[in-house]
C-alpha atoms as a PDB file:
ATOM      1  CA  UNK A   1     -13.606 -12.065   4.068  1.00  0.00           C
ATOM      2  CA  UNK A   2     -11.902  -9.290   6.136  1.00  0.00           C
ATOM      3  CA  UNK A   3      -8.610  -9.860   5.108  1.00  0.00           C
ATOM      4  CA  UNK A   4     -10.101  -9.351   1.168  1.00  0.00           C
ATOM      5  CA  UNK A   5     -11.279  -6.387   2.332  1.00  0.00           C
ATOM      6  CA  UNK A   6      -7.829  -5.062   3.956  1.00  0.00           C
ATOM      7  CA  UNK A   7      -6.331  -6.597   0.995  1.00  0.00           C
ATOM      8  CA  UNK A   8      -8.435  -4.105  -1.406  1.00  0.00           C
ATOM      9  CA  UNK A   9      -7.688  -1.204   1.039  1.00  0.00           C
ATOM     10  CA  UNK A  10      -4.010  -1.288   0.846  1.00  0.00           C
ATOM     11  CA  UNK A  11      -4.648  -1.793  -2.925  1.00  0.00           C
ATOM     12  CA  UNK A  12      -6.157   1.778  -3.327  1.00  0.00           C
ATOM     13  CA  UNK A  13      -3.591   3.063  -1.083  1.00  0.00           C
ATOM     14  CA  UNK A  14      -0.678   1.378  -3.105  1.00  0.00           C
ATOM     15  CA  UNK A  15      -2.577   2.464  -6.275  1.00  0.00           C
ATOM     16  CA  UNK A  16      -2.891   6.082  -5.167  1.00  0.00           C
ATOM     17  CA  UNK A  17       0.451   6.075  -4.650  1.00  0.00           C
ATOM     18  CA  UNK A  18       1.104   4.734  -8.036  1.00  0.00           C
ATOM     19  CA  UNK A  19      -1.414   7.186  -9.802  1.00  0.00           C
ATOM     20  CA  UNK A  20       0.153  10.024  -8.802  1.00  0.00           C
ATOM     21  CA  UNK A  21       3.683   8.655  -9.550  1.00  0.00           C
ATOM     22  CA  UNK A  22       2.907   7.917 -13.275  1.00  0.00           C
ATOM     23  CA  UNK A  23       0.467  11.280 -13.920  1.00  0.00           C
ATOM     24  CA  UNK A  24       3.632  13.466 -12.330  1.00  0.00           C
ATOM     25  CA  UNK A  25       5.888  11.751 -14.739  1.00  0.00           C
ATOM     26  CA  UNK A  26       3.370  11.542 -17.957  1.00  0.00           C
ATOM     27  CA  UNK A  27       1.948  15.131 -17.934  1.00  0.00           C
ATOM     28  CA  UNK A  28       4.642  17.129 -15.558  1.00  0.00           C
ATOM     29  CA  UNK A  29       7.954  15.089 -17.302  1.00  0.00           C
ATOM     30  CA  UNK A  30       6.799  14.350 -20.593  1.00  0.00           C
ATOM     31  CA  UNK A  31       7.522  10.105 -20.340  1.00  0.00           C
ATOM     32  CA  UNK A  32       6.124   7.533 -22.118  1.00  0.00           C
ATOM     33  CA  UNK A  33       3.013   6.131 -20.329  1.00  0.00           C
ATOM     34  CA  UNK A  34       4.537   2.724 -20.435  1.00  0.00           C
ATOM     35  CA  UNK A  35       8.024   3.594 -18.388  1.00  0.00           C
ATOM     36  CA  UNK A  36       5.934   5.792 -15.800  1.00  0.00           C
ATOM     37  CA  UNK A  37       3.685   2.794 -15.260  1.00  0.00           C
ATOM     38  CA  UNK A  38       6.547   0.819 -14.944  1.00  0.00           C
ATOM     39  CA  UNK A  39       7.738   3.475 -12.131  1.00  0.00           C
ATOM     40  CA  UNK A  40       4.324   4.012 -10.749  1.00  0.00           C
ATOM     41  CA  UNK A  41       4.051   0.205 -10.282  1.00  0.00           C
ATOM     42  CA  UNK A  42       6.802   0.210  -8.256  1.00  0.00           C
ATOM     43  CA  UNK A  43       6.217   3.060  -6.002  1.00  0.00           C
ATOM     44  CA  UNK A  44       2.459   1.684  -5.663  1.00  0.00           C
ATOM     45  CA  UNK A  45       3.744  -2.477  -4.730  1.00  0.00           C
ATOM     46  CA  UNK A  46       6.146  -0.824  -2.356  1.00  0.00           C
ATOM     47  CA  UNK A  47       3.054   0.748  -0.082  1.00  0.00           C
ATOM     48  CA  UNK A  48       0.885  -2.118  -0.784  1.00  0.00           C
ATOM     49  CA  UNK A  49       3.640  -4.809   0.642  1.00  0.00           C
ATOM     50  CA  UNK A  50       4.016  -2.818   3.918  1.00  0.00           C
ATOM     51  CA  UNK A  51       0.392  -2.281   4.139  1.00  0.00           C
ATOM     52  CA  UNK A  52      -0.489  -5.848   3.368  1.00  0.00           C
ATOM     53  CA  UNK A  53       2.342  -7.327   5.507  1.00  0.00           C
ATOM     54  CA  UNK A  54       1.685  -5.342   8.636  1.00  0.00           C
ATOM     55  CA  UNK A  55      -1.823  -5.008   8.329  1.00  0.00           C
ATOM     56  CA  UNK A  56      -3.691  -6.829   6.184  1.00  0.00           C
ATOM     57  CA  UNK A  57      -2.250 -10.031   6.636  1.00  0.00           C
ATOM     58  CA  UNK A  58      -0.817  -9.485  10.191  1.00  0.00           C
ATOM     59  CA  UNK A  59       3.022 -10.169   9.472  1.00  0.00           C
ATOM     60  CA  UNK A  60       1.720 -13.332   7.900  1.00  0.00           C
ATOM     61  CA  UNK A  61       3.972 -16.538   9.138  1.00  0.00           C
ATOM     62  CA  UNK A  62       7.351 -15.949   7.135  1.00  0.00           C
ATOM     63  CA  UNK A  63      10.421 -13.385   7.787  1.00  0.00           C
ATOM     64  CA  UNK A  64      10.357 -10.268   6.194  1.00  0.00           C
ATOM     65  CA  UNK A  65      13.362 -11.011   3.801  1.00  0.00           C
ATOM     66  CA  UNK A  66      11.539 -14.644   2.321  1.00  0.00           C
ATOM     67  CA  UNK A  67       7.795 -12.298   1.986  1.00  0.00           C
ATOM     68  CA  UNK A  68      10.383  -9.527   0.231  1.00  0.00           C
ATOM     69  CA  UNK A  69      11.521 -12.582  -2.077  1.00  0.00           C
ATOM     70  CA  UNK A  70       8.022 -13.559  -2.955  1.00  0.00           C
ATOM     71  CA  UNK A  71       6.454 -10.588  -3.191  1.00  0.00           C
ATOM     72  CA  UNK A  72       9.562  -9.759  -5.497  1.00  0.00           C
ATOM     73  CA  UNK A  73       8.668 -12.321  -7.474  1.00  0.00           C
ATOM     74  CA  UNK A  74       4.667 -12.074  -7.902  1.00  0.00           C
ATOM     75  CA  UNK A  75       5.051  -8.503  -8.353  1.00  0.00           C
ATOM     76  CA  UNK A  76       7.633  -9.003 -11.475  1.00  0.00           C
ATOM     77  CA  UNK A  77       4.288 -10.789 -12.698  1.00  0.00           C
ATOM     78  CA  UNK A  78       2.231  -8.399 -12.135  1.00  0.00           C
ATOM     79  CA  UNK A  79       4.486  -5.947 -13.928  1.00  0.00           C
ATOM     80  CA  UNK A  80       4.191  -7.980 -16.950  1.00  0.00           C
ATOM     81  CA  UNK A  81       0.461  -8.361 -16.886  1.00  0.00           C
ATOM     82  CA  UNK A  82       0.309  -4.051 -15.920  1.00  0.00           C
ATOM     83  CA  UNK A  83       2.288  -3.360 -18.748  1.00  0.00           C
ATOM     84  CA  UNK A  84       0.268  -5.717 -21.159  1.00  0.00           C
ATOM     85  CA  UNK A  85      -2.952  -4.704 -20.405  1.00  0.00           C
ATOM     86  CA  UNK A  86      -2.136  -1.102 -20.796  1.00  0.00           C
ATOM     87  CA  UNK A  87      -0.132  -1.151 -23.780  1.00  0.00           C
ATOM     88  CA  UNK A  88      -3.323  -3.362 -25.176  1.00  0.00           C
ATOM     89  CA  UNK A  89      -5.997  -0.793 -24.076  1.00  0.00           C
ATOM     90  CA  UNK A  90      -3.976   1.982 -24.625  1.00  0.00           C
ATOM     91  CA  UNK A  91      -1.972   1.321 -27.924  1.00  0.00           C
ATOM     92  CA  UNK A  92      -4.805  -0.796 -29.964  1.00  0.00           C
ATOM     93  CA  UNK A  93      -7.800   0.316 -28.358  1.00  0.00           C
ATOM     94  CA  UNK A  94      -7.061   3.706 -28.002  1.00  0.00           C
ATOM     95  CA  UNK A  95      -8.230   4.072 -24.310  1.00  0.00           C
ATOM     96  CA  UNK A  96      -6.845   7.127 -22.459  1.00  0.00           C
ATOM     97  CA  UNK A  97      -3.746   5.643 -20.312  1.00  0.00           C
ATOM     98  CA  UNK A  98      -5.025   6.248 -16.861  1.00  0.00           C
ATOM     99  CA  UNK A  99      -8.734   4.428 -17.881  1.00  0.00           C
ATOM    100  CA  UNK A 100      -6.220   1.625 -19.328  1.00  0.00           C
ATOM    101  CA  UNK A 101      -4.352   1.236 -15.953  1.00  0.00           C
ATOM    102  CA  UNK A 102      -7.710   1.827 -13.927  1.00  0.00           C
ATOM    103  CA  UNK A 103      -8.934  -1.273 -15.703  1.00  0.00           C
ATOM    104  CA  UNK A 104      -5.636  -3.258 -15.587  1.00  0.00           C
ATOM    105  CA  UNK A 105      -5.003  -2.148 -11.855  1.00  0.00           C
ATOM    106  CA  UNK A 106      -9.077  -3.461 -11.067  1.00  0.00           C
ATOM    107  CA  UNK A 107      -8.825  -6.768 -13.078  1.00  0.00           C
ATOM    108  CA  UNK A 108      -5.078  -7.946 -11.603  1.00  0.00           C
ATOM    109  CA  UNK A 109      -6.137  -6.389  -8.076  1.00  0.00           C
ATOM    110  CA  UNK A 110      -9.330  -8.527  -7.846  1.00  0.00           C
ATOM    111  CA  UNK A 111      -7.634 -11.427  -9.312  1.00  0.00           C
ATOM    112  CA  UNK A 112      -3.940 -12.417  -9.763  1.00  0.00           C
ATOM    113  CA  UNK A 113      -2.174 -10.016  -6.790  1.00  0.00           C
ATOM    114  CA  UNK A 114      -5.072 -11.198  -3.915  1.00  0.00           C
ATOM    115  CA  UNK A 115      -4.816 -14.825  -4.737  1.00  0.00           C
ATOM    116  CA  UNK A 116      -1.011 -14.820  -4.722  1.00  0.00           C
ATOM    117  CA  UNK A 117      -0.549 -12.630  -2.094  1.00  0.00           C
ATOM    118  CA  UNK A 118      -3.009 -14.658   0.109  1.00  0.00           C
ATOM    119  CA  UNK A 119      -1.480 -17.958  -0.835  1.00  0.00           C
ATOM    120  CA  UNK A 120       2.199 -17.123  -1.855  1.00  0.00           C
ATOM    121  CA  UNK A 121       3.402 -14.290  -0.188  1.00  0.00           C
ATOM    122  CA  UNK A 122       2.102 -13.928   3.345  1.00  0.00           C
ATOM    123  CA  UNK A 123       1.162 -17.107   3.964  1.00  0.00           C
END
């Protein structure tokens, strides 16, 4: 249960990081919510791999470069589902694009990035 804890910490870090990424390119840059997602995303996974891999998850009991590889590979999933999720809420429901990716962020954090992380990445 501690390690879904740590998990959930370096998610709010990563996310923080990710936040402020797409709001400084959707109100200070004028792009579309959907690319600075895209851009947040990646700034935000970046943290969160570091943070889960040296902390969270202790190094885990793969090298770096294979963890890189799946993590690469979950997180191009997670892109997907990000950028589905906000386009839905944001596009046809009309929901302001930062409650959009709040909900998105909280519905694949909980669910799709712990359980692959846990048994995928840093196994």
């Amino acid at each position: 249960m501690i390690t879904f804890f740590k998990v959930q910490a370096a998610s709010i870090l990563g996310s923080l990081a990710d936040y402020m990424t797409t709001i400084i390119l959707v109100e200070l840059f004028n792009c579309w919510y959907l690319i600075a997602n895209f851009a947040g995303n990646i700034i935000g996974g970046t943290a969160q791999f570091f943070l889960c891999r040296n902390w969270a998850f202790g190094g885990g009991n793969s090298s770096m470069q294979v963890q890189i590889m799946k993590f690469i590979l979950v997180f191009a999933g997670n892109l997907l589902l990000s950028a589905a999720g906000v386009y839905l809420f944001t596009h046809y429901l009309r929901v302001n694009y930062l409650i959009s990716k709040t909900i998105t962020s909280v519905l694949l954090g909980l669910s799709y990035n712990y359980f692959m992380q846990k048994k995928f990445v840093f196994r």
